[in-house]
N, C-alpha and C. Protein backbone atom coordinates (compact mmCIF):
# COMPACT_ATOMS: atom_id res chain seq x y z
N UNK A 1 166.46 -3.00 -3.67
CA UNK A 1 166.73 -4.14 -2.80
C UNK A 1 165.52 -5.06 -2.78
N UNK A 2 165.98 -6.39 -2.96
CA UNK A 2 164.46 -7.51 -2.41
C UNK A 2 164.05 -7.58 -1.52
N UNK A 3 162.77 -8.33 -1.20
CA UNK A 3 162.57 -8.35 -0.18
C UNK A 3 161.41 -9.36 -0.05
N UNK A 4 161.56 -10.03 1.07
CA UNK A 4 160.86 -11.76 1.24
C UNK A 4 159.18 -11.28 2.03
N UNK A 5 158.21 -11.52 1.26
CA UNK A 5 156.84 -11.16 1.84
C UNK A 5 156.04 -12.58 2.34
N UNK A 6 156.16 -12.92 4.13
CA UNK A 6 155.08 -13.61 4.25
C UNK A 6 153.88 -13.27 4.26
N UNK A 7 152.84 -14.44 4.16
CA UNK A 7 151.83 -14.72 4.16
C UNK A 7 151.29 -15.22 4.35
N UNK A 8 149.73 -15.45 4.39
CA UNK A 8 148.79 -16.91 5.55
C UNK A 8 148.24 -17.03 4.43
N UNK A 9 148.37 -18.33 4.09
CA UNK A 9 147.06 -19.07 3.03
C UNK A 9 145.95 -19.03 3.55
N UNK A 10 144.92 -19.46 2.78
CA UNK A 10 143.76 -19.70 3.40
C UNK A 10 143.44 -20.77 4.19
N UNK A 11 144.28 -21.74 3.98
CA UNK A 11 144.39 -23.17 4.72
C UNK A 11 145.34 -22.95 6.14
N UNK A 12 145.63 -21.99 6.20
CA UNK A 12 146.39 -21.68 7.16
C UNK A 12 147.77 -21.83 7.23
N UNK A 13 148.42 -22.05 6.48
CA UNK A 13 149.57 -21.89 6.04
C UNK A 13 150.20 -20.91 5.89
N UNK A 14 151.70 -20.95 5.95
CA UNK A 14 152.41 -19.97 5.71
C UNK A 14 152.96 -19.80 4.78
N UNK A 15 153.45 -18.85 4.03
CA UNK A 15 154.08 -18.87 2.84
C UNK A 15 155.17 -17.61 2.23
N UNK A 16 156.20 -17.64 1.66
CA UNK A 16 156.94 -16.43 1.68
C UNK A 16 157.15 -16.50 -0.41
N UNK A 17 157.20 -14.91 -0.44
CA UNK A 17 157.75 -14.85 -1.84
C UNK A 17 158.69 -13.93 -1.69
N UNK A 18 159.71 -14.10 -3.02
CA UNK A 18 160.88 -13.58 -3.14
C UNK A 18 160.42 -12.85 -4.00
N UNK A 19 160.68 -11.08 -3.52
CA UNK A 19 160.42 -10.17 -4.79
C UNK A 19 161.62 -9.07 -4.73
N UNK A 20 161.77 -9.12 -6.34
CA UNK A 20 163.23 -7.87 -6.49
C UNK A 20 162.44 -6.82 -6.07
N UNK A 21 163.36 -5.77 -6.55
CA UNK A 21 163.36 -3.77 -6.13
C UNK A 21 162.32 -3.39 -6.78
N UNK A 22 162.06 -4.33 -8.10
CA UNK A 22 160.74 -3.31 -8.72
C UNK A 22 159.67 -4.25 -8.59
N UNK A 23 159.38 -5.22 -7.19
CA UNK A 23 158.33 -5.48 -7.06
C UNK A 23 158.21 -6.80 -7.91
N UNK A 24 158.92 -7.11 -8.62
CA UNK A 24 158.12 -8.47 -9.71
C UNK A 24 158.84 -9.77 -8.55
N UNK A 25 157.89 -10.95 -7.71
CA UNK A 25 157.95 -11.85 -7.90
C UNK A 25 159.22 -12.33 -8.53
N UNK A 26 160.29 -13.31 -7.52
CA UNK A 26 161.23 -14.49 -8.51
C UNK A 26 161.03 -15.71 -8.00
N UNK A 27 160.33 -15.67 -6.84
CA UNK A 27 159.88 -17.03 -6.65
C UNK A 27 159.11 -17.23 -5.35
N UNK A 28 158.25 -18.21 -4.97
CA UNK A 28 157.14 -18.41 -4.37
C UNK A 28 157.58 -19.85 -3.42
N UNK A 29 157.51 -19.75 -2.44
CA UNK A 29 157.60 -21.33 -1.48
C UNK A 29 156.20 -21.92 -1.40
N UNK A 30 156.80 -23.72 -0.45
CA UNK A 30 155.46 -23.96 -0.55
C UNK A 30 154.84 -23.35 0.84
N UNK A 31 154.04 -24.32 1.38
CA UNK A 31 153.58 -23.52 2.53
C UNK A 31 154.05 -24.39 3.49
N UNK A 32 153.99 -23.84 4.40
CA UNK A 32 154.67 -24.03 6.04
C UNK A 32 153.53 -24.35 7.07
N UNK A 33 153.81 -24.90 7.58
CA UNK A 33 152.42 -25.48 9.26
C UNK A 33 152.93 -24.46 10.41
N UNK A 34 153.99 -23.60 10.28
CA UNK A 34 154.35 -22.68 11.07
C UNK A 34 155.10 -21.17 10.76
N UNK A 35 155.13 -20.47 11.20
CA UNK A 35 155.78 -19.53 10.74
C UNK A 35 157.21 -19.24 11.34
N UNK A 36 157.70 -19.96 12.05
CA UNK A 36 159.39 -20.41 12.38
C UNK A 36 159.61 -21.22 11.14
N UNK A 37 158.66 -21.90 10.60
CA UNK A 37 159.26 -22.82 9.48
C UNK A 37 159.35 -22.12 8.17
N UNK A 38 158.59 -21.00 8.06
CA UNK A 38 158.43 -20.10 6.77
C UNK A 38 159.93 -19.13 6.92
N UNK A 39 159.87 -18.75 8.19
CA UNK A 39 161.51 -18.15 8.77
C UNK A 39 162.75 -18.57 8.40
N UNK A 40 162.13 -20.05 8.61
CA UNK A 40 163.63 -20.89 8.44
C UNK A 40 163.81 -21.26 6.95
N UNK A 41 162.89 -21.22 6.06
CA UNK A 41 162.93 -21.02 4.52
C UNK A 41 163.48 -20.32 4.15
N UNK A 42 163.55 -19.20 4.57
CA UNK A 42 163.87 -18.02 4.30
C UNK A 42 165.03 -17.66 4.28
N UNK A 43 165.64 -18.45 5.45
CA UNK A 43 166.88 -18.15 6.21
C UNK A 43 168.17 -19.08 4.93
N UNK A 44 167.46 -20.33 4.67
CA UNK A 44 167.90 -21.13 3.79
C UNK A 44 168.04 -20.59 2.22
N UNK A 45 167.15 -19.76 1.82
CA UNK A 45 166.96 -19.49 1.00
C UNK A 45 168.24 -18.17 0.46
N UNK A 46 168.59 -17.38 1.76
CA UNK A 46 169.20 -16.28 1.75
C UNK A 46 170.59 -17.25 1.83
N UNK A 47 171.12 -18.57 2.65
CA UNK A 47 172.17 -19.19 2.75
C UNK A 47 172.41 -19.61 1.45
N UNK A 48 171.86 -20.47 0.84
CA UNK A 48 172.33 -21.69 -0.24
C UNK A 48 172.10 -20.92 -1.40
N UNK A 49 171.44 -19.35 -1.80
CA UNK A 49 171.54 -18.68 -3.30
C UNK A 49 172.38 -18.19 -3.41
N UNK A 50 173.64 -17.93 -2.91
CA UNK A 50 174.55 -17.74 -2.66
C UNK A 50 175.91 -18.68 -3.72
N UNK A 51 175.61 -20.05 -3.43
CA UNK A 51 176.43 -20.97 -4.20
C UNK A 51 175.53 -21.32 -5.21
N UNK A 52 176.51 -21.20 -6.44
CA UNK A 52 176.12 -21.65 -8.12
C UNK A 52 175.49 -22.32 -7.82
N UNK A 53 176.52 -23.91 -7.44
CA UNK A 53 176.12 -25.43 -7.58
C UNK A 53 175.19 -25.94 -6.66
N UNK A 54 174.11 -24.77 -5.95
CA UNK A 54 173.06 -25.14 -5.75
C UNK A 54 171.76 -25.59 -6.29
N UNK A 55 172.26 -24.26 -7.13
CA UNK A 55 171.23 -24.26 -8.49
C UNK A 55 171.39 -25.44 -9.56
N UNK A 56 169.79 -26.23 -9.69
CA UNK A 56 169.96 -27.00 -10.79
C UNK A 56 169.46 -26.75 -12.12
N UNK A 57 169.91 -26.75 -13.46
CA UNK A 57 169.21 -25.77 -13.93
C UNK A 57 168.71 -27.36 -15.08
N UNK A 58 167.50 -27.24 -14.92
CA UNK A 58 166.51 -28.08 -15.62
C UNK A 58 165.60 -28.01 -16.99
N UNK A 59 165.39 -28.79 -17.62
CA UNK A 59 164.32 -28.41 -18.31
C UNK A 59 163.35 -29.38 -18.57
N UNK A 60 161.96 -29.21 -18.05
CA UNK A 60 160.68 -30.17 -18.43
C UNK A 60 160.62 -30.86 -19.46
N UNK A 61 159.26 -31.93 -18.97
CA UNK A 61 159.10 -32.52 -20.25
C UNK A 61 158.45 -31.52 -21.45
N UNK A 62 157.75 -30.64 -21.34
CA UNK A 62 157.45 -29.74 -22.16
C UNK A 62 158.62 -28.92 -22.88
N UNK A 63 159.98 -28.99 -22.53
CA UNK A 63 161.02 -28.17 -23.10
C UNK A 63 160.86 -26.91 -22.28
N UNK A 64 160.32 -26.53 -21.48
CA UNK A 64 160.41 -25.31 -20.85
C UNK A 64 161.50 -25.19 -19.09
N UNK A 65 162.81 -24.37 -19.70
CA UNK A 65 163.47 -24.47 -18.34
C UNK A 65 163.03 -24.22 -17.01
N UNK A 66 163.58 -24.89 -16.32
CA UNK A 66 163.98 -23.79 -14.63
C UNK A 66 164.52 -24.22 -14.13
N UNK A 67 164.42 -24.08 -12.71
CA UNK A 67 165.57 -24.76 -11.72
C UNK A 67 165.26 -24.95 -10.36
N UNK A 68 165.98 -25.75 -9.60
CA UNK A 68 165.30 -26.17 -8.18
C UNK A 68 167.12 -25.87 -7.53
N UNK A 69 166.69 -24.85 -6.79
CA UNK A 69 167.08 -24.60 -5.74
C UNK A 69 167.39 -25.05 -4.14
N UNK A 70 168.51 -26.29 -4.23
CA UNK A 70 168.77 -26.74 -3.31
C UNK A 70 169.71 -26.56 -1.80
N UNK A 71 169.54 -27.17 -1.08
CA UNK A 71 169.74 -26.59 0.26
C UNK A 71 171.41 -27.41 0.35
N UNK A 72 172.29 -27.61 1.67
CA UNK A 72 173.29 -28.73 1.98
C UNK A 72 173.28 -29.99 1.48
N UNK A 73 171.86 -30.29 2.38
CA UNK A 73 171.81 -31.66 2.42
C UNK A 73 171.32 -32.45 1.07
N UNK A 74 171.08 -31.42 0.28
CA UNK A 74 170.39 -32.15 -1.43
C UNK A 74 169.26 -31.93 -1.45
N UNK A 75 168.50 -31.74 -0.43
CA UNK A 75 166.73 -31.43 -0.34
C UNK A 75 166.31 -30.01 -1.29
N UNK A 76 165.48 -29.74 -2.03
CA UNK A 76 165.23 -28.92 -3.09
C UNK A 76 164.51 -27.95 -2.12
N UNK A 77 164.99 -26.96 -2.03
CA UNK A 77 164.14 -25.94 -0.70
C UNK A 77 163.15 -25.02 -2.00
N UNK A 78 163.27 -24.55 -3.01
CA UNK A 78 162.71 -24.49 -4.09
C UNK A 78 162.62 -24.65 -5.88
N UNK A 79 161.34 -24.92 -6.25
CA UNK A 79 161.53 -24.85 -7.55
C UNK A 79 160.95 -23.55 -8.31
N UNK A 80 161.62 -23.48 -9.51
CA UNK A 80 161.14 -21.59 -9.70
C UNK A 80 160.06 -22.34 -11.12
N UNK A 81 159.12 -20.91 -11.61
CA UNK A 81 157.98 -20.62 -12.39
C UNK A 81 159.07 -21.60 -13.81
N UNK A 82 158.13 -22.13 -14.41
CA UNK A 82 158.88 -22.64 -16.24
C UNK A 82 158.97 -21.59 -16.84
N UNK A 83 160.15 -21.01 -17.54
CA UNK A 83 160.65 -19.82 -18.48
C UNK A 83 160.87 -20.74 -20.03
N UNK A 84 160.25 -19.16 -20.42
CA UNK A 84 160.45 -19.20 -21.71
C UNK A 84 161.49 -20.09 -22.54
N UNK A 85 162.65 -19.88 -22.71
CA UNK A 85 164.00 -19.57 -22.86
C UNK A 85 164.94 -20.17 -21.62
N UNK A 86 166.38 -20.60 -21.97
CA UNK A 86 167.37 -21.09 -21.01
C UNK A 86 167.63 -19.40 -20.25
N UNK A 87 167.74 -18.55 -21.52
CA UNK A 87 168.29 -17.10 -21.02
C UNK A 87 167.51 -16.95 -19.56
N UNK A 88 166.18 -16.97 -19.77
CA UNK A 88 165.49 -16.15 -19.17
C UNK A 88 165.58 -16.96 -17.88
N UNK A 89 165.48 -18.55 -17.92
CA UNK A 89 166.29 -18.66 -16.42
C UNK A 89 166.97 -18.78 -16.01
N UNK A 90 168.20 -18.37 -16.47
CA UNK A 90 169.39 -18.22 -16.34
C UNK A 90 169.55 -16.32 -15.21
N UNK A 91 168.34 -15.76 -16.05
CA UNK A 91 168.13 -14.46 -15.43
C UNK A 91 167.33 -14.47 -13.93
N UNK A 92 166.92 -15.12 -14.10
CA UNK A 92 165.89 -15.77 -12.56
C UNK A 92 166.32 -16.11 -11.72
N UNK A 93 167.65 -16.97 -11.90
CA UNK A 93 168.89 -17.26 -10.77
C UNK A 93 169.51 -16.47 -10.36
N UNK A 94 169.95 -15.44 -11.31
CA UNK A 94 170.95 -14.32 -11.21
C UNK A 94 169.89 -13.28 -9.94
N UNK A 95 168.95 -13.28 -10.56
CA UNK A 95 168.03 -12.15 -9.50
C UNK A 95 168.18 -12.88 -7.78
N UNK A 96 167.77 -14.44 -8.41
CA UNK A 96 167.64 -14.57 -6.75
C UNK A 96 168.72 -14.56 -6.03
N UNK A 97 170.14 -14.82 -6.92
CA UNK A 97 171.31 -14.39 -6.13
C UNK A 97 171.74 -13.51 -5.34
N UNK A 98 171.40 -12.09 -5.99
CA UNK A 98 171.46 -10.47 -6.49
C UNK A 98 170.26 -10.39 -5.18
N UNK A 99 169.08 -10.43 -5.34
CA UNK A 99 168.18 -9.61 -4.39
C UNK A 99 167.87 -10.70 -3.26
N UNK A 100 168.34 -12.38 -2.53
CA UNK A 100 167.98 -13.07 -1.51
C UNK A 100 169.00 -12.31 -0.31
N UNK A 101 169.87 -12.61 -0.86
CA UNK A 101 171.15 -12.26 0.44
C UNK A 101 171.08 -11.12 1.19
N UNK A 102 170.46 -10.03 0.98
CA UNK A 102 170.12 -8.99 1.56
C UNK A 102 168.91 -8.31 1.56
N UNK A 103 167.91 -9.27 1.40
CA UNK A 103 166.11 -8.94 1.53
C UNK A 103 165.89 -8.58 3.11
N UNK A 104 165.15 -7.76 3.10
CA UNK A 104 164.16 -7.19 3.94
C UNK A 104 162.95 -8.58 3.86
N UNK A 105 162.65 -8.58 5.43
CA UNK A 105 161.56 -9.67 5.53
C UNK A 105 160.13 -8.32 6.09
N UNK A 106 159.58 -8.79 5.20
CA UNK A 106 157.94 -7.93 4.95
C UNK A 106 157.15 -9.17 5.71
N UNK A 107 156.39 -8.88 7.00
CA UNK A 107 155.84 -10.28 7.03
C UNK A 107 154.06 -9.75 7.65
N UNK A 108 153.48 -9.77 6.68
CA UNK A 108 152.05 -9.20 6.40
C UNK A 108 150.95 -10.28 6.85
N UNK A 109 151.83 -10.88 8.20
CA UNK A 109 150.54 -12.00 8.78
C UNK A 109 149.90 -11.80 10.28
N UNK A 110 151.20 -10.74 10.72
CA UNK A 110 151.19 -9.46 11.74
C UNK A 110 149.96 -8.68 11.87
């Protein structure tokens, strides 16, 4: 099972990552001025990975894919790491589908 790990920047910020069952990182937010707001990322994050046509699936000017992960209203709540390959982010979506909706929140600022 995934599971969403906050954290305090050094700037004081908040920040959450999305990590599957074996621990690897699928994606990283930016940072938050609060930690209701890192919550509420979270909360969004577990709502809108849910639907396909959230997901936009992109590719840079470098040719390297990914995708931005949008919320209702069109606002991009995240963008994921540049992959190799279309496959491989095609696999990156699938995870955050698979391990957001039922993450455990780890919040290591406690």
């Amino acid at each position: 099972m995934g599971k969403f790990v906050i954290t305090k920047r050094v700037n004081g910020e908040f920040q959450f990552s999305l990590k599957a069952g074996n621990g690897q990182e699928i994606l990283r937010s930016e940072g938050y001025s609060s930690k209701s707001n890192c919550e509420n990322g979270i909360e969004s994050v577990k709502r809108n990975s849910q639907d396909d046509s959230k997901f936009d699936r992109k590719t840079a000017a470098n040719g390297k894919p990914y995708f931005n992960l949008k919320a209702t209203n069109g606002q991009i709540i995240r963008t994921s790491e540049m992959y190799e390959s279309e496959a491989g982010r095609d696999n990156g979506i699938e995870s955050v589908k698979k391990n957001a909706p039922e993450a455990t929140i780890e919040d290591q600022t406690a």
